[in-house]
C-alpha atoms as a PDB file:
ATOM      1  CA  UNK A   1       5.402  18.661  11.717  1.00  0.00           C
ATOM      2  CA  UNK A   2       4.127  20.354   8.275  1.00  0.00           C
ATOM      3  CA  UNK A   3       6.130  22.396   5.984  1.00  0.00           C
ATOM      4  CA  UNK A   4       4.661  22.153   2.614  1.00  0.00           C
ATOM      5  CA  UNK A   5       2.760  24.881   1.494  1.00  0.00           C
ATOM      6  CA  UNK A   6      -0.411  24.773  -0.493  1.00  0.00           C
ATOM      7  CA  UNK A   7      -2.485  27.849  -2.303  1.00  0.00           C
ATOM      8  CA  UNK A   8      -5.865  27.158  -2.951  1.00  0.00           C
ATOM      9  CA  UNK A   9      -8.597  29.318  -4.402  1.00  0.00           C
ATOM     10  CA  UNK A  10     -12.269  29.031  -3.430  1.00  0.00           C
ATOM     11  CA  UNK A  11     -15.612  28.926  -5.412  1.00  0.00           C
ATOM     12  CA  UNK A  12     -15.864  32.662  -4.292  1.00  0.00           C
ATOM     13  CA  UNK A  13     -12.719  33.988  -5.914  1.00  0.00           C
ATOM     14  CA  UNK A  14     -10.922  33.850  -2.500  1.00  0.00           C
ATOM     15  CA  UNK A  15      -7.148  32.971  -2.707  1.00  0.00           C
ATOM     16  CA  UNK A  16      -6.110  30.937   0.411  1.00  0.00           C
ATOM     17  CA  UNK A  17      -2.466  30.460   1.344  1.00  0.00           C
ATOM     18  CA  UNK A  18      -2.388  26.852   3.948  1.00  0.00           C
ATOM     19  CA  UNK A  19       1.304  27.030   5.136  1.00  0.00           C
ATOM     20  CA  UNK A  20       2.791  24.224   7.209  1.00  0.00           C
ATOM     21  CA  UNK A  21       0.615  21.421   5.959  1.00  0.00           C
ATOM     22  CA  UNK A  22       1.154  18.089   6.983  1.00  0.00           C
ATOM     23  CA  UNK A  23       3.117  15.510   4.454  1.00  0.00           C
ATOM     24  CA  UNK A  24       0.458  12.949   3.206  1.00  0.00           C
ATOM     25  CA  UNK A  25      -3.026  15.194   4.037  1.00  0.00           C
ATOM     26  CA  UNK A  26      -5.250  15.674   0.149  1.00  0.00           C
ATOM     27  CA  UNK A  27      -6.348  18.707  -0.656  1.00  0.00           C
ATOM     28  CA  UNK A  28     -10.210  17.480   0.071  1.00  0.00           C
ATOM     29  CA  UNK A  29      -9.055  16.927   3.677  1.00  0.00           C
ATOM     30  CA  UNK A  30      -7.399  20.076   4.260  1.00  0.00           C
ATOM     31  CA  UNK A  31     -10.195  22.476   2.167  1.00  0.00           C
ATOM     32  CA  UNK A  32     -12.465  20.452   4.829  1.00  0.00           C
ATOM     33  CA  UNK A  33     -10.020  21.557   7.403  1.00  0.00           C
ATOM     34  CA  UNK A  34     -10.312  25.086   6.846  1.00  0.00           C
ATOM     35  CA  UNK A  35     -13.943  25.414   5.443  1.00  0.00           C
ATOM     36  CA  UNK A  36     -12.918  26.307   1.813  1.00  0.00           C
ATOM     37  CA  UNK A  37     -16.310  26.987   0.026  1.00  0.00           C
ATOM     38  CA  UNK A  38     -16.490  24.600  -2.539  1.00  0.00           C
ATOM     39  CA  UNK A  39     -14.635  21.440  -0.977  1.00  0.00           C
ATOM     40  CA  UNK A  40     -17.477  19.076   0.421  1.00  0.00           C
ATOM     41  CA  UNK A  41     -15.706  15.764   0.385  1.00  0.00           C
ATOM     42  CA  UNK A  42     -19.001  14.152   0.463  1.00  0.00           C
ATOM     43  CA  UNK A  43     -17.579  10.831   0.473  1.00  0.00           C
ATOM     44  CA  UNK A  44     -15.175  11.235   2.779  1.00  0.00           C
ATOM     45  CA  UNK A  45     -11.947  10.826   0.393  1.00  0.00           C
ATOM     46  CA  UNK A  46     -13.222   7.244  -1.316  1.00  0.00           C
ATOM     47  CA  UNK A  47     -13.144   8.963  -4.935  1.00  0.00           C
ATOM     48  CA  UNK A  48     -17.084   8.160  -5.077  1.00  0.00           C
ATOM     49  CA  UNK A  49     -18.289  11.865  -5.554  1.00  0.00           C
ATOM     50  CA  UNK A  50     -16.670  14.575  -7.094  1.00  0.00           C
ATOM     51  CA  UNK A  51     -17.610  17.169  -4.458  1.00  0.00           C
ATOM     52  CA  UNK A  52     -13.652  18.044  -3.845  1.00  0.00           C
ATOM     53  CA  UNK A  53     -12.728  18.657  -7.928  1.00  0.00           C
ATOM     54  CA  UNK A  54     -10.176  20.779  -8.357  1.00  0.00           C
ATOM     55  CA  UNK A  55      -8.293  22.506 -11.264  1.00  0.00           C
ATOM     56  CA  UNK A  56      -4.551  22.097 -10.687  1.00  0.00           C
ATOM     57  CA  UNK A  57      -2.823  25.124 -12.111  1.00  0.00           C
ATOM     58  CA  UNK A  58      -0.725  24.623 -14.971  1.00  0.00           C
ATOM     59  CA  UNK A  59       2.639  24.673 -13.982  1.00  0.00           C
ATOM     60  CA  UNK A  60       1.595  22.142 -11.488  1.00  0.00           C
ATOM     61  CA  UNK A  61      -0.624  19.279 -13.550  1.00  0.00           C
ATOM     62  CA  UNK A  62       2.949  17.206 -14.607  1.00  0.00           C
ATOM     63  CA  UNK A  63       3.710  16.561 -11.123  1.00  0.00           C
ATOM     64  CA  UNK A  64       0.422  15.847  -9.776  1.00  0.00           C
ATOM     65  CA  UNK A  65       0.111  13.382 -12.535  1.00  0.00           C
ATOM     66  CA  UNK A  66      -3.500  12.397 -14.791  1.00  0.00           C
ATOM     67  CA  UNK A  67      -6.265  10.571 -12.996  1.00  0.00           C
ATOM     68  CA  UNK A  68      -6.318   7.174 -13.254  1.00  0.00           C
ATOM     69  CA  UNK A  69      -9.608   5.398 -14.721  1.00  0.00           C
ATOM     70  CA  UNK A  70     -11.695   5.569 -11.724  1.00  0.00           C
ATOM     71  CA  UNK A  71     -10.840   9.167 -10.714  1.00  0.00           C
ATOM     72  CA  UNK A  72     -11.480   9.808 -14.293  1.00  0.00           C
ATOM     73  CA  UNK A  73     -14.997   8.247 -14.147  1.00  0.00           C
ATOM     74  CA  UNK A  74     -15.733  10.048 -11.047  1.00  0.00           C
ATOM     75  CA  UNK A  75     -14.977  13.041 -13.488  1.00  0.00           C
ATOM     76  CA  UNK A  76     -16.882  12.410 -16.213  1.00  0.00           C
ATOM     77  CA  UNK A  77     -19.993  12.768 -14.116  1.00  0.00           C
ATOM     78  CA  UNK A  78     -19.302  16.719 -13.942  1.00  0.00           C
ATOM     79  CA  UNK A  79     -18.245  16.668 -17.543  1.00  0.00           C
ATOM     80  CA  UNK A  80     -19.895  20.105 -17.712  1.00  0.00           C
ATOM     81  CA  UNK A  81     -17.223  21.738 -15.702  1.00  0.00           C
ATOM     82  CA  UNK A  82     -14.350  19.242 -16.505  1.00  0.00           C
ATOM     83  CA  UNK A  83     -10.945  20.628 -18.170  1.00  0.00           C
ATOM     84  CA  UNK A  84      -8.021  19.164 -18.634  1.00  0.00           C
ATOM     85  CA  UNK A  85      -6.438  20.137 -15.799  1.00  0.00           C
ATOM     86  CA  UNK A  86      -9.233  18.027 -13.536  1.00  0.00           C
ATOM     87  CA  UNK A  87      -8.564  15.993 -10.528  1.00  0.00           C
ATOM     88  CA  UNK A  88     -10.087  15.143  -7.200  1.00  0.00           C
ATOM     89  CA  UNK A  89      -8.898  17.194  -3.848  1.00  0.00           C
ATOM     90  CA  UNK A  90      -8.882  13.712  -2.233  1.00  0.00           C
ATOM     91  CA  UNK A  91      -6.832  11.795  -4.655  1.00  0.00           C
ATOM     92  CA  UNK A  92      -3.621  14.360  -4.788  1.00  0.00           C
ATOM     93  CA  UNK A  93      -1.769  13.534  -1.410  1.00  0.00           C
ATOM     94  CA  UNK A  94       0.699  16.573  -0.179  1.00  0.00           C
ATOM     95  CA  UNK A  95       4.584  15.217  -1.075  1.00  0.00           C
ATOM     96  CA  UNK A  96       7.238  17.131  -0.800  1.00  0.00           C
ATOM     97  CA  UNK A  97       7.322  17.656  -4.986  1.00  0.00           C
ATOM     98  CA  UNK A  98       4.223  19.646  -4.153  1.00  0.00           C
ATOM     99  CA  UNK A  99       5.192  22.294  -1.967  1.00  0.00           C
ATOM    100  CA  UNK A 100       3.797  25.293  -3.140  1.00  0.00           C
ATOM    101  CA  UNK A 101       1.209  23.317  -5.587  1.00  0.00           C
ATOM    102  CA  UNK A 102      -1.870  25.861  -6.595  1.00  0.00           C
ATOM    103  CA  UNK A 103      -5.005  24.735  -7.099  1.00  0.00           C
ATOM    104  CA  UNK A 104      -8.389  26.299  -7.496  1.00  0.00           C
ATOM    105  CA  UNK A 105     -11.916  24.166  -6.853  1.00  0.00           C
ATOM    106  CA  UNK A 106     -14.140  24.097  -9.193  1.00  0.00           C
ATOM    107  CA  UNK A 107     -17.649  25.476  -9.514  1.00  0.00           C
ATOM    108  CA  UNK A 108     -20.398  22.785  -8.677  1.00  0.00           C
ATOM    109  CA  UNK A 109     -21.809  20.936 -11.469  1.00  0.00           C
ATOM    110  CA  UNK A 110     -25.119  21.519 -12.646  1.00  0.00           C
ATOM    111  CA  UNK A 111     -25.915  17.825 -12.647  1.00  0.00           C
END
């Protein structure tokens, strides 16, 4: 039984609130879930694509943590539209540190 809550806002502008999500699910697996435009997952959650990139907001990015070297590489692909405050949907797992974590996915890259 979920009872972390996660707000999430699409490549359209559209602010989502997910309440009850499950402990463990990433972000790329519940955007694909619900259809949130912008979350592909492409690679299923193997951190080989960056089709779930996400900015975390602010207030958030010291819990969720930097991404390590390969997440980072995966990244640097869609440098154009890389900040900071980058990381991939399927690499940030729901804990209970993260209730209430806001995120918003990032436009596609024009790779």
């Amino acid at each position: 039984m979920g009872n972390l809550k996660v707000i999430m806002t699409d490549i359209e502008g559209q602010t989502l609130t997910f309440e009850d999500v499950e402990e463990g699910v990433s972000l790329m697996e519940l955007g694909k879930q619900h259809g949130v435009a912008g979350i592909m997952g492409d690679c299923g959650g193997g951190c080989a694509c960056a089709t779930c990139h996400v900015y975390v907001a602010e207030e958030w990015f010291e819990k969720v943590g930097e991404p390590d070297d390969i997440e980072f590489a995966m990244l640097d692909m869609v440098a154009d539209v890389m900040k900071d405050n980058s990381r991939l949907g399927c690499q940030i797992k729901m804990t209970p540190e993260l209730d209430g974590i806001e995120v918003s996915v990032a436009p596609a890259s024009s790779v």
